[in-house]
Protein backbone atom coordinates (compact mmCIF):
# COMPACT_ATOMS: atom_id res chain seq x y z
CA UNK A 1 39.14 -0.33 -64.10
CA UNK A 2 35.63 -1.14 -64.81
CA UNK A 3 33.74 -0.54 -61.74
CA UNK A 4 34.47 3.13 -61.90
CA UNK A 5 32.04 5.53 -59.48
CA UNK A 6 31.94 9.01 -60.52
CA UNK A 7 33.40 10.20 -64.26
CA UNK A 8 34.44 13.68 -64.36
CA UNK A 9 34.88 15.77 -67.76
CA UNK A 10 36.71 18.85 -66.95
CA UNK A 11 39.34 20.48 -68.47
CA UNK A 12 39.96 22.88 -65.52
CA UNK A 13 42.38 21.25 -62.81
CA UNK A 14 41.31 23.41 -60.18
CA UNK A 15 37.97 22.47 -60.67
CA UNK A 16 39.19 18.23 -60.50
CA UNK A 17 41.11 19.49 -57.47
CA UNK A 18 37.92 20.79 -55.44
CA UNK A 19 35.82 17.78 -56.83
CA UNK A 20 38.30 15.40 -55.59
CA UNK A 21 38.78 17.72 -51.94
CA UNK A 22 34.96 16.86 -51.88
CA UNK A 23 35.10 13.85 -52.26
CA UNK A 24 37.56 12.97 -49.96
CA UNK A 25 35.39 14.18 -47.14
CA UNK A 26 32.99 11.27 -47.69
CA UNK A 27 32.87 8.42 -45.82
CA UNK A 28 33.21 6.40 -48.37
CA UNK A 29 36.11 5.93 -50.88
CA UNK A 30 34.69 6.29 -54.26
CA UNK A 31 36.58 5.15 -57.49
CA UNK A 32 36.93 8.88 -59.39
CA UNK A 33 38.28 9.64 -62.76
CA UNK A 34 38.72 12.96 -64.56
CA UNK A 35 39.35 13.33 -68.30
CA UNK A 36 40.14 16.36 -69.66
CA UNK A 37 38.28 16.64 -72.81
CA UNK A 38 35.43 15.07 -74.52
CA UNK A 39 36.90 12.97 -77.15
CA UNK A 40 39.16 11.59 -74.33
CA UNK A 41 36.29 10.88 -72.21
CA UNK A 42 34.05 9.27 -75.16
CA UNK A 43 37.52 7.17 -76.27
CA UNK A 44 37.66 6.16 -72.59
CA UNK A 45 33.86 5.13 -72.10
CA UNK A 46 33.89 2.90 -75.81
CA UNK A 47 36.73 0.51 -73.70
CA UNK A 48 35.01 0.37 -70.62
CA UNK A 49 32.58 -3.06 -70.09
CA UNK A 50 30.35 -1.35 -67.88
CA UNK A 51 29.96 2.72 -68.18
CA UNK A 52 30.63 4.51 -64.51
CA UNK A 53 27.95 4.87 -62.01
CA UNK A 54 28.14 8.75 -62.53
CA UNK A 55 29.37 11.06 -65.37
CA UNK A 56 30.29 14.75 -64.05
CA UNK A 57 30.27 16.73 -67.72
CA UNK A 58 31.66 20.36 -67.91
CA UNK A 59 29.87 22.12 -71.22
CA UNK A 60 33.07 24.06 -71.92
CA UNK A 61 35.53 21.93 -73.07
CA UNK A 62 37.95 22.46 -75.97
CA UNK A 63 37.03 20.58 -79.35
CA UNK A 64 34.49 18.46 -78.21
CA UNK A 65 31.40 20.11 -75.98
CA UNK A 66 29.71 18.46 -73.15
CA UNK A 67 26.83 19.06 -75.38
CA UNK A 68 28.27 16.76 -78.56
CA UNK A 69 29.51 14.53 -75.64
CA UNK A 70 26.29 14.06 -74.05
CA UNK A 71 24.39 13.55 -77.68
CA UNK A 72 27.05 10.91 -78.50
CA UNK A 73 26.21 9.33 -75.16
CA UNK A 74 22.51 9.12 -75.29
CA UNK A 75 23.18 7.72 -78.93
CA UNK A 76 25.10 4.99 -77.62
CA UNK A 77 23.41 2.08 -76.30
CA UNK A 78 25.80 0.94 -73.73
CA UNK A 79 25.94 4.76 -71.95
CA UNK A 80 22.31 5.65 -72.87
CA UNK A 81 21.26 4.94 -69.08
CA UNK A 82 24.14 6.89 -67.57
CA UNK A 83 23.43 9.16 -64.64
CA UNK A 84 24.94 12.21 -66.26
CA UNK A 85 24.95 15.41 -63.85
CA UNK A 86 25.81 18.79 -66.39
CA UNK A 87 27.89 20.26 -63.76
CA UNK A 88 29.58 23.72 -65.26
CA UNK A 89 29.35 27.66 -65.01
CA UNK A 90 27.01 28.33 -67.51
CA UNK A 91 24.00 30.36 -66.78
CA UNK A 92 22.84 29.94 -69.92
CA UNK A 93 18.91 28.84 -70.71
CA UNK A 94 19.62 27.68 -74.08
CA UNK A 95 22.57 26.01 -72.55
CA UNK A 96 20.34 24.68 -69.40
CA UNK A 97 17.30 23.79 -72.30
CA UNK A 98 19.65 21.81 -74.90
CA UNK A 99 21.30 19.60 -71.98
CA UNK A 100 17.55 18.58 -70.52
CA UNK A 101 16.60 18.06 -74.92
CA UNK A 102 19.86 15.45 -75.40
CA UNK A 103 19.08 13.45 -72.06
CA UNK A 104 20.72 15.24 -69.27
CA UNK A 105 19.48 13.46 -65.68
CA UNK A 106 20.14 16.84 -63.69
CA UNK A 107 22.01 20.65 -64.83
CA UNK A 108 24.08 21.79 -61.99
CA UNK A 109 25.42 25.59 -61.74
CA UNK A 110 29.04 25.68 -59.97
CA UNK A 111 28.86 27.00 -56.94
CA UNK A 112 31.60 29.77 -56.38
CA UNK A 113 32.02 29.75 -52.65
CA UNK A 114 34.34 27.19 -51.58
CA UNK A 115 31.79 25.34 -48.93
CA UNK A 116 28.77 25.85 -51.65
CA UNK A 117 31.13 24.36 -53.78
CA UNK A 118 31.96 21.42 -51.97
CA UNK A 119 28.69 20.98 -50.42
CA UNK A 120 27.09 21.07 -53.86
CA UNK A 121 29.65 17.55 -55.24
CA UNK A 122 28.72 16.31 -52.00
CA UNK A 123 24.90 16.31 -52.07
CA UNK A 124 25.08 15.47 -55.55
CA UNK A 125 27.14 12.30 -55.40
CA UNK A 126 24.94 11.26 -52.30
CA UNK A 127 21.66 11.76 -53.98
CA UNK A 128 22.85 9.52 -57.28
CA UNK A 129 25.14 7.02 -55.29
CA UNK A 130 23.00 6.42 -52.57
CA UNK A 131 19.54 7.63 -52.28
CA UNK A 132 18.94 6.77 -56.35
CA UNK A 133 18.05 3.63 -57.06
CA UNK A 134 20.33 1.89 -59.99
CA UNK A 135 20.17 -1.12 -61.65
């Protein structure tokens, strides 16, 4: 369970469900995993040996924010170098400023159009699985 591709915090299962219709359209088969809520996710990342390749974070999710997640994750040494892609609704600039402040790598807007959608997780998980260079 430890070589995990793409970790997706969502809450909202028809946003998992267009994520993982994305997905599927790429040639390659990518190991995905969506938690539902932020403690979940951070619970879930503390038992992993080696954090995913790429964290998907929603900002609205209940208890926990992406916000507290993504502090908790930069404050951890094993996740600090996570790719972590803010990938939610919120228009927000405070929203858009405090994600860049605690160590967000890139602050995507959902798309609402279906294909904008889906093109969007697909040139996202192509620029930071492929083109990006990882260690």
């Amino acid at each position: 369970m430890d070589n995990i591709d793409i970790l997706h915090v969502e809450d909202d299962p028809h946003c998992v469900e267009l994520v993982q219709r994305a997905l599927r359209k790429l040639t390659q088969p990518l190991d995905y995993v969506s938690i539902p809520t932020g403690e979940a996710a951070l619970t879930f990342l503390a038992s992993l040996t080696r954090p995913p390749r790429l964290l998907l974070l929603d900002l609205r999710l209940p208890k926990t924010s992406g916000l507290q997640v993504l502090e908790a994750l930069r404050g951890s040494e094993k996740n600090r170098g996570l790719p972590v892609v803010v990938f939610t609704t919120s228009q927000e600039p405070r929203d858009v400023e405090k994600s860049y402040q605690l160590g967000a790598n890139s602050y995507i807007i959902k798309p609402l159009e279906y294909r904008d959608f889906l093109a969007a997780v697909q040139e996202l998980v192509n620029y930071w699985l492929t083109l990006n260079h990882q260690d």
